[in-house]
C-alpha atoms as a PDB file:
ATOM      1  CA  UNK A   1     -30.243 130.446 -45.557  1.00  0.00           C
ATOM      2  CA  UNK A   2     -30.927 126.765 -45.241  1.00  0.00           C
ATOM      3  CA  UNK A   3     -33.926 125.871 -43.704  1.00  0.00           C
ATOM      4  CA  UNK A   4     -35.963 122.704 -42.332  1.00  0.00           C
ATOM      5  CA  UNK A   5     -39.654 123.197 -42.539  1.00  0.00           C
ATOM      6  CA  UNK A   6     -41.944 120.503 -40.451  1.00  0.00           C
ATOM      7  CA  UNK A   7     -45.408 119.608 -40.942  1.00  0.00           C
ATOM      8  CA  UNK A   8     -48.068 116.791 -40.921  1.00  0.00           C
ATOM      9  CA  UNK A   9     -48.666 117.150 -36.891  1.00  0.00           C
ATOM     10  CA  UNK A  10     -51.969 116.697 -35.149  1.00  0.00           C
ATOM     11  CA  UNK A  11     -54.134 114.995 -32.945  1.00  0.00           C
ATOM     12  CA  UNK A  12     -54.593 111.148 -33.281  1.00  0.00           C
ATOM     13  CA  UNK A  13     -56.194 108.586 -31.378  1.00  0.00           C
ATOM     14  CA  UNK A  14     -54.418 105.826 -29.954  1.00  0.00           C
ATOM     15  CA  UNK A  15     -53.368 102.924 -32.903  1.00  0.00           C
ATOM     16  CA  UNK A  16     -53.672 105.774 -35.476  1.00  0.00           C
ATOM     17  CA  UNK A  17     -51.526 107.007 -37.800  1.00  0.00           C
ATOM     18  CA  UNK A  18     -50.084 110.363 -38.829  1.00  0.00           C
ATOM     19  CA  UNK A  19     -46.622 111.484 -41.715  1.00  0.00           C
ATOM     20  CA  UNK A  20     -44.455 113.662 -40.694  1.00  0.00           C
ATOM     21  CA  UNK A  21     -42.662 115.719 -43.536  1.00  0.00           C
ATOM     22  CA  UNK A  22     -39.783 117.983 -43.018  1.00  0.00           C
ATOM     23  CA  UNK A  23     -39.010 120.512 -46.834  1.00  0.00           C
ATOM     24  CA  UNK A  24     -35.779 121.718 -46.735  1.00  0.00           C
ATOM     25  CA  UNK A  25     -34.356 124.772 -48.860  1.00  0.00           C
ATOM     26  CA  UNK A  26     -31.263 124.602 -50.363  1.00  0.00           C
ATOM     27  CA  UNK A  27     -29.996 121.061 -51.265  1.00  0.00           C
ATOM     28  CA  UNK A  28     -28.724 119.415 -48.526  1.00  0.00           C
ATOM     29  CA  UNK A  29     -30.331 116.220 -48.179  1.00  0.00           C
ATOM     30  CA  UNK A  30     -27.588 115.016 -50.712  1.00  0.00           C
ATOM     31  CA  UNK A  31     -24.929 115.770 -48.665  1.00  0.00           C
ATOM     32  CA  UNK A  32     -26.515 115.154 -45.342  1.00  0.00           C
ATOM     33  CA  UNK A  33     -27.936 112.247 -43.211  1.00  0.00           C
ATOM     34  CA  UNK A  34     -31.099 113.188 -42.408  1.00  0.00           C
ATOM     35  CA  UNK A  35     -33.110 112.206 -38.889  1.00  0.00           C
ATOM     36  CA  UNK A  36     -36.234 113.015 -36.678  1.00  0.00           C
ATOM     37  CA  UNK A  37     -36.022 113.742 -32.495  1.00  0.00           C
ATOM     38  CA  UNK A  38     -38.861 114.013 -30.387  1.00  0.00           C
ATOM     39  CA  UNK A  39     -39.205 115.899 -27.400  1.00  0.00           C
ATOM     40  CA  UNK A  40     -41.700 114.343 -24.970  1.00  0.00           C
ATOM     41  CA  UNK A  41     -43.495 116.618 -21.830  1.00  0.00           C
ATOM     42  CA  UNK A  42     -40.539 116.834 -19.328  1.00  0.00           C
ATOM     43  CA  UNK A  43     -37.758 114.196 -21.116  1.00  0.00           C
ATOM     44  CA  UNK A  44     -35.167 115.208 -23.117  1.00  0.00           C
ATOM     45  CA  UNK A  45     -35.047 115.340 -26.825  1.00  0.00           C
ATOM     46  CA  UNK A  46     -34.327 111.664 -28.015  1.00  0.00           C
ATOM     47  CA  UNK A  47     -33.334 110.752 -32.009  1.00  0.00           C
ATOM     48  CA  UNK A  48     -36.314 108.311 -33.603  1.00  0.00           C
ATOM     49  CA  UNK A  49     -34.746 107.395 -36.875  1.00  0.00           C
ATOM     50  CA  UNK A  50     -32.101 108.486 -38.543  1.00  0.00           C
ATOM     51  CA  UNK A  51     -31.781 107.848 -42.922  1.00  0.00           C
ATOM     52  CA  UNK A  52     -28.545 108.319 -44.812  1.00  0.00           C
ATOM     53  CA  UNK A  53     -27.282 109.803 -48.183  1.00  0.00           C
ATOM     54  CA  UNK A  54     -27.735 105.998 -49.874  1.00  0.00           C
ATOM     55  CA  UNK A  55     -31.088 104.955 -48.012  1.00  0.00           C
ATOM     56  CA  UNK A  56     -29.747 103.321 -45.135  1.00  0.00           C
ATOM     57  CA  UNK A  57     -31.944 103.949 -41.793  1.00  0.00           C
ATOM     58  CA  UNK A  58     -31.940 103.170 -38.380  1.00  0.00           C
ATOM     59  CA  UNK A  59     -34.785 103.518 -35.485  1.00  0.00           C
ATOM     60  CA  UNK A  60     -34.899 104.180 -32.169  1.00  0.00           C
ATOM     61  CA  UNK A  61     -35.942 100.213 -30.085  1.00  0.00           C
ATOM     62  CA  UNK A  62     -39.285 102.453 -28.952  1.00  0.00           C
ATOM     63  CA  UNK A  63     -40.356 102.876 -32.701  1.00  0.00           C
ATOM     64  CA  UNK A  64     -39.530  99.900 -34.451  1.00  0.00           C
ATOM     65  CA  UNK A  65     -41.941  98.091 -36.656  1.00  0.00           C
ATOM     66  CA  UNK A  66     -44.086 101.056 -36.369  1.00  0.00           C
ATOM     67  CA  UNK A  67     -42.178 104.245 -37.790  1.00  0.00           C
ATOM     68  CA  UNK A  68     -41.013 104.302 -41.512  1.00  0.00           C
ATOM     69  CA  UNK A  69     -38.198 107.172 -42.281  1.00  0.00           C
ATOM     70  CA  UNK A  70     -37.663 107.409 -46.148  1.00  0.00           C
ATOM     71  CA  UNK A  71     -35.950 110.530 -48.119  1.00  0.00           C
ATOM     72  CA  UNK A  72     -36.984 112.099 -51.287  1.00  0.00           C
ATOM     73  CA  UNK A  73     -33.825 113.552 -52.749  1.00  0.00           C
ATOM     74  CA  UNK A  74     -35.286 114.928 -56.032  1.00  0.00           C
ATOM     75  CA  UNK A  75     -37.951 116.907 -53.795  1.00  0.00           C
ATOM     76  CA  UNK A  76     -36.145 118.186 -51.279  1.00  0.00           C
ATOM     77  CA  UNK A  77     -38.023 116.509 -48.254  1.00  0.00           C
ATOM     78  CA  UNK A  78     -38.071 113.522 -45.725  1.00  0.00           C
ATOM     79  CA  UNK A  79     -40.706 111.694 -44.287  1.00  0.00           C
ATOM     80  CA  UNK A  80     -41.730 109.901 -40.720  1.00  0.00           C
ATOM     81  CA  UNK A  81     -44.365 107.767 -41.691  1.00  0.00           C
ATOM     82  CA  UNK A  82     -46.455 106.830 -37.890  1.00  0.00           C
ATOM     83  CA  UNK A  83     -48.210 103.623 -36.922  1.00  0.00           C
ATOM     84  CA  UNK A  84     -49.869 102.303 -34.269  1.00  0.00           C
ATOM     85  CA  UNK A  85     -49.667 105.278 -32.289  1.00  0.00           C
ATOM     86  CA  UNK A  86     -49.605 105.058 -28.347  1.00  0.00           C
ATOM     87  CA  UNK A  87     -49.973 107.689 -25.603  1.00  0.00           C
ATOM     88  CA  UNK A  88     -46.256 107.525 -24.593  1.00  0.00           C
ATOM     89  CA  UNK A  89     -45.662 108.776 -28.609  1.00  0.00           C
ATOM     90  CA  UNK A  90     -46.673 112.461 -28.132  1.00  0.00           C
ATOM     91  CA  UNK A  91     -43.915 114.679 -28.241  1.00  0.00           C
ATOM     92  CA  UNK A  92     -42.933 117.839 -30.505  1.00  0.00           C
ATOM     93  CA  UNK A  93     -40.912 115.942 -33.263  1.00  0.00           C
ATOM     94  CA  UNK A  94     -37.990 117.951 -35.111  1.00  0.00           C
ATOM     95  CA  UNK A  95     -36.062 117.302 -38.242  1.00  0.00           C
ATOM     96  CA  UNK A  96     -32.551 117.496 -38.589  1.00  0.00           C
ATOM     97  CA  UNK A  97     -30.103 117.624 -40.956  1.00  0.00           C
ATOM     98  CA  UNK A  98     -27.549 115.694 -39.317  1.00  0.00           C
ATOM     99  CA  UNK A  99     -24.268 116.310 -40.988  1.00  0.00           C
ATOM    100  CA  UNK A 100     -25.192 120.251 -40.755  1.00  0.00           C
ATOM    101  CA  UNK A 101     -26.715 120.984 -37.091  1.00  0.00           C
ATOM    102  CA  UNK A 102     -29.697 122.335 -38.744  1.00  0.00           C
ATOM    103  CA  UNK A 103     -32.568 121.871 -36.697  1.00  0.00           C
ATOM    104  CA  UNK A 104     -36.087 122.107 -37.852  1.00  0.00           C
ATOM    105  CA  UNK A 105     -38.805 124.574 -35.889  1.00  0.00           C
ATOM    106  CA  UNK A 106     -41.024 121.321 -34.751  1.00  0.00           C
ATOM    107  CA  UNK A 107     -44.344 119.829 -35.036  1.00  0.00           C
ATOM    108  CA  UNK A 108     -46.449 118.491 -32.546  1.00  0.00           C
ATOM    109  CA  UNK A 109     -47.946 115.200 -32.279  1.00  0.00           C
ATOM    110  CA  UNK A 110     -50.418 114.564 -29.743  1.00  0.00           C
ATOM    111  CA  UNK A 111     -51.820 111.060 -29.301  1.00  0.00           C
ATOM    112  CA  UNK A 112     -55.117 110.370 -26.951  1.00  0.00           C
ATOM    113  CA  UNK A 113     -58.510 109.126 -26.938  1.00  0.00           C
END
């Protein structure tokens, strides 16, 4: 049974920072792209940043220059590094693995003074 584990959520202040991991079982981050949703209170789910098999990424216009996606093949895991948090960033934030339709469980990020 593949499986997408999140974790690295919390509670951080405005122009904080927080990473996001997501462990997968099995070995399908070689064979999949990989990306990270949010879910904000009362808006639909929305993709942040998406990273393929060879590295490439993308980000959502809302995240740019703040949120770093990278992959760690060898380990099994991806990361959603966070900076310069702002309000209008708290959401629950799920992995995916793309190729798949494997959705992660969720974390929650919560950012406020």
């Amino acid at each position: 049974q593949v499986q997408l584990v999140e974790s690295g959520g919390g509670l951080v202040q405005p122009g904080g920072s927080l990473t996001l991991s997501c462990a997968a079982s099995g070995s399908i981050f070689s064979s999949n792209v990989m990306g990270w949703y949010r879910q904000g209170p009362g808006r639909q789910r929305e993709q942040v940043a998406v990273i393929t098999t060879g590295g490439n990424t993308g980000y959502a216009e809302s995240v740019k220059g703040r949120f770093t996606i990278s992959r760690a093949n060898a380990k099994n895991t991806m990361y959603l590094q966070m900076n310069s948090l702002k309000p209008e960033d708290t959401a629950v934030y799920y992995c995916k693995a793309i190729n798949m339709g494997i959705w992660g469980q969720g974390t929650q990020v919560t950012v406020s003074s």
